[in-house]
C-alpha atoms as a PDB file:
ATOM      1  CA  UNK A   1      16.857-151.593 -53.069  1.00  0.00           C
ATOM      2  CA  UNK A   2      20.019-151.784 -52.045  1.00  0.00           C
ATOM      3  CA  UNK A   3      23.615-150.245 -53.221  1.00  0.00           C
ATOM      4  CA  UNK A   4      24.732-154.154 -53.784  1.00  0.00           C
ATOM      5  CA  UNK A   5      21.206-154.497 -55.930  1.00  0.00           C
ATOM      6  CA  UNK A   6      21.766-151.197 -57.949  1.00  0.00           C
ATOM      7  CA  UNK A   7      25.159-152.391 -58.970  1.00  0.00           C
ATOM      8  CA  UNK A   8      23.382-155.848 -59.899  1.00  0.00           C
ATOM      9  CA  UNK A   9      20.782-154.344 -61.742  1.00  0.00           C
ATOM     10  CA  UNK A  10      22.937-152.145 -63.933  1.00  0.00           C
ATOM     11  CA  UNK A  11      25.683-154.665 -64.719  1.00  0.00           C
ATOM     12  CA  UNK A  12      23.040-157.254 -65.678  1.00  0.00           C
ATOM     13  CA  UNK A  13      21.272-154.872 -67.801  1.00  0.00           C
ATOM     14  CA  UNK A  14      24.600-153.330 -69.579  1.00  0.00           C
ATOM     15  CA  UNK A  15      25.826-156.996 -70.192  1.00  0.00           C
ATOM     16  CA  UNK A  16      29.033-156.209 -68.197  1.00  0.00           C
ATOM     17  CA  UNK A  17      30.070-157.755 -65.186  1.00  0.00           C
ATOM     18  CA  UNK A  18      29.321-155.944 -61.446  1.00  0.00           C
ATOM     19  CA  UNK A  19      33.113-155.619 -60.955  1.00  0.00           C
ATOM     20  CA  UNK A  20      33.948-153.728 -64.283  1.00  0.00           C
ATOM     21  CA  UNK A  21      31.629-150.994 -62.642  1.00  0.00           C
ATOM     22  CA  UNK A  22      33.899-151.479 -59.251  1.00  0.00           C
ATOM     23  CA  UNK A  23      36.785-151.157 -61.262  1.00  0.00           C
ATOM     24  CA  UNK A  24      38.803-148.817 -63.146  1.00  0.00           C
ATOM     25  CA  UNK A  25      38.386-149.279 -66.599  1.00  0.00           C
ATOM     26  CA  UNK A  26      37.884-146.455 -69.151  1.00  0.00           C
ATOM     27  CA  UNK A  27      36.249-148.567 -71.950  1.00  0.00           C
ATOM     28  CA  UNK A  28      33.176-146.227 -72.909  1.00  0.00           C
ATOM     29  CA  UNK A  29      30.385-148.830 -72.155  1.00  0.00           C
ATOM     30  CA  UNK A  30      32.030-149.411 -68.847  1.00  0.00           C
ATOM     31  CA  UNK A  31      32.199-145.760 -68.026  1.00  0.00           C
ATOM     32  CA  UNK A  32      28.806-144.992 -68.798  1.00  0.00           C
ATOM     33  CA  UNK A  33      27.561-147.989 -66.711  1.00  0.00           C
ATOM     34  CA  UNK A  34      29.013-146.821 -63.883  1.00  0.00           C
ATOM     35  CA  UNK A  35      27.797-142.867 -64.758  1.00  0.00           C
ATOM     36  CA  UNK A  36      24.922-144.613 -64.426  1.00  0.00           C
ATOM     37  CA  UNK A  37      25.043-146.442 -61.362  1.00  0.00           C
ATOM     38  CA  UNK A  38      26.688-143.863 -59.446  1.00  0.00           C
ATOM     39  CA  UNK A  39      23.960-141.663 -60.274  1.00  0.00           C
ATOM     40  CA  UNK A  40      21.116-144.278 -59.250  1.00  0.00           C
ATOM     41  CA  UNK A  41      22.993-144.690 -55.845  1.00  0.00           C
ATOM     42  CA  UNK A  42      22.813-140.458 -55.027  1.00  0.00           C
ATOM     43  CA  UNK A  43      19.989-139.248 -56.823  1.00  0.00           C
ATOM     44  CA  UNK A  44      17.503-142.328 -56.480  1.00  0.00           C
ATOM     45  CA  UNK A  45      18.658-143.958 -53.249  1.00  0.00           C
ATOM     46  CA  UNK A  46      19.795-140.883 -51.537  1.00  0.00           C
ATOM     47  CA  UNK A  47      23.281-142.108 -50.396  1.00  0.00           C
ATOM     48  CA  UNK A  48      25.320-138.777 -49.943  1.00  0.00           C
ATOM     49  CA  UNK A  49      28.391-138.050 -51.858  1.00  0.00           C
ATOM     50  CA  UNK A  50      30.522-139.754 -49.489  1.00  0.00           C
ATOM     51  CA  UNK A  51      28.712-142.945 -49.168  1.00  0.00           C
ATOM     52  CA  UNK A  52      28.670-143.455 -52.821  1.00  0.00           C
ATOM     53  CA  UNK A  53      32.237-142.999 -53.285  1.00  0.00           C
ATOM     54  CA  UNK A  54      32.887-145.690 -50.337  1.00  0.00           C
ATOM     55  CA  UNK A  55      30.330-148.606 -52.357  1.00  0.00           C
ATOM     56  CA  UNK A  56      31.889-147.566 -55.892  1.00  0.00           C
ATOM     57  CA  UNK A  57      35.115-147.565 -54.846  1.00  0.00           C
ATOM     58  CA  UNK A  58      35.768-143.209 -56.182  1.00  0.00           C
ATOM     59  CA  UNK A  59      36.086-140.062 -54.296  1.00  0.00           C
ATOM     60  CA  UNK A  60      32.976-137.655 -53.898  1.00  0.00           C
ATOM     61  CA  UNK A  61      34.367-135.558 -56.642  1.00  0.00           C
ATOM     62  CA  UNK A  62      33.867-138.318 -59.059  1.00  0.00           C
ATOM     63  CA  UNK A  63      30.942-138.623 -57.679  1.00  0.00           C
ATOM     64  CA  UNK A  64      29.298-135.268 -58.346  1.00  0.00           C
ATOM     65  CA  UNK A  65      30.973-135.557 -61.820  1.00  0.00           C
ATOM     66  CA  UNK A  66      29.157-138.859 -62.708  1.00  0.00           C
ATOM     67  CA  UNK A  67      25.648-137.070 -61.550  1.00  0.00           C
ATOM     68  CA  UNK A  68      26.129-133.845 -63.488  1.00  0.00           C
ATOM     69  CA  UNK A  69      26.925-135.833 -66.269  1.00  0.00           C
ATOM     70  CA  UNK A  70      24.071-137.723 -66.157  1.00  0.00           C
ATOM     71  CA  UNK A  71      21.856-134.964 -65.339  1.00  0.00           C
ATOM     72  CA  UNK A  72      23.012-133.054 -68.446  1.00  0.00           C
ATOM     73  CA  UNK A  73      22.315-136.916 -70.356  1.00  0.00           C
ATOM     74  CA  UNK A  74      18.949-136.412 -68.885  1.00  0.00           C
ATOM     75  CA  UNK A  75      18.395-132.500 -69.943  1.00  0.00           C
ATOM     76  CA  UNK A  76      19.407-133.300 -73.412  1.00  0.00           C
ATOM     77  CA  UNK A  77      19.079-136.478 -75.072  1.00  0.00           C
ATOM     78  CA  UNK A  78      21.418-135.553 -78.423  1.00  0.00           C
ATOM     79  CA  UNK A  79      24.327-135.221 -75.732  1.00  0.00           C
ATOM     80  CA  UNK A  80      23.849-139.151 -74.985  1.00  0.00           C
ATOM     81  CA  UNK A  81      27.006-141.822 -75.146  1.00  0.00           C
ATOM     82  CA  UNK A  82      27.212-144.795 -76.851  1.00  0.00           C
ATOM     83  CA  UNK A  83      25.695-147.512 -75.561  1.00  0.00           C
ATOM     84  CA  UNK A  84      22.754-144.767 -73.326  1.00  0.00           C
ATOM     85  CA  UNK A  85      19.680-146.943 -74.914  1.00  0.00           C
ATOM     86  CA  UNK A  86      20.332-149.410 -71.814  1.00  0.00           C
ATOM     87  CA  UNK A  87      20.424-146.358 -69.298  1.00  0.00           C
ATOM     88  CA  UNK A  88      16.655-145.926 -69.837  1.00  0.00           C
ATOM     89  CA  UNK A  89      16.004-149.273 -69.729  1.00  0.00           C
ATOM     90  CA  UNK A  90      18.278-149.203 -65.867  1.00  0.00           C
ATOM     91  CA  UNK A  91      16.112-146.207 -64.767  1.00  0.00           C
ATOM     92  CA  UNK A  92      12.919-148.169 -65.975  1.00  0.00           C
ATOM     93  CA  UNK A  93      14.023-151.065 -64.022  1.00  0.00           C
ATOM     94  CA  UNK A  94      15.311-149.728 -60.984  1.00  0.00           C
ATOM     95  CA  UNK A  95      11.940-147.533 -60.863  1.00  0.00           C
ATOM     96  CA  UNK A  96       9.821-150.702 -61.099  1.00  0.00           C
ATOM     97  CA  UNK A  97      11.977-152.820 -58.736  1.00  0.00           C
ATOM     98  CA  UNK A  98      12.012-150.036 -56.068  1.00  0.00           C
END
């Protein structure tokens, strides 16, 4: 899969549109969307820090923060956002369409 297809993927699964997750909105649903993405693109495609910042349009820092939060989604699932019930369907998805 491909950066361009994770982004796809997760904005068609959210319900939001790919360039919300490109952009800079702060809207929770939005924010966890692209938490979510960013951490598909590092962890499950292996783009490094730097790479993902370039296709999401962020710095690495922003980056690693999007991962660890995730992570820490993924450690403990009372810690979850709003809206998280469509980040296990993503992962489920971009798993099978790997």
């Amino acid at each position: 899969m491909t950066p361009q297809g994770a982004i796809r993927l997760v904005a068609r699964t959210m319900c939001i549109p790919a360039e919300d997750i490109l952009g800079k909105s702060r809207v929770q649903h939005t924010v966890t969307a692209r938490h979510i993405t960013t951490w598909l693109l590092h962890r499950k495609l292996g783009l490094s820090l730097n790479q993902t910042a370039d296709v999401l349009n962020r710095d690495h820092a922003a980056v690693h923060h999007s991962c660890k939060v995730v992570d820490s989604w993924l450690e403990d699932r009372w810690a979850y956002p709003p809206g998280w019930w469509h980040a296990g369907r993503v992962i489920n998805r971009f798993n099978r369409d790997i």
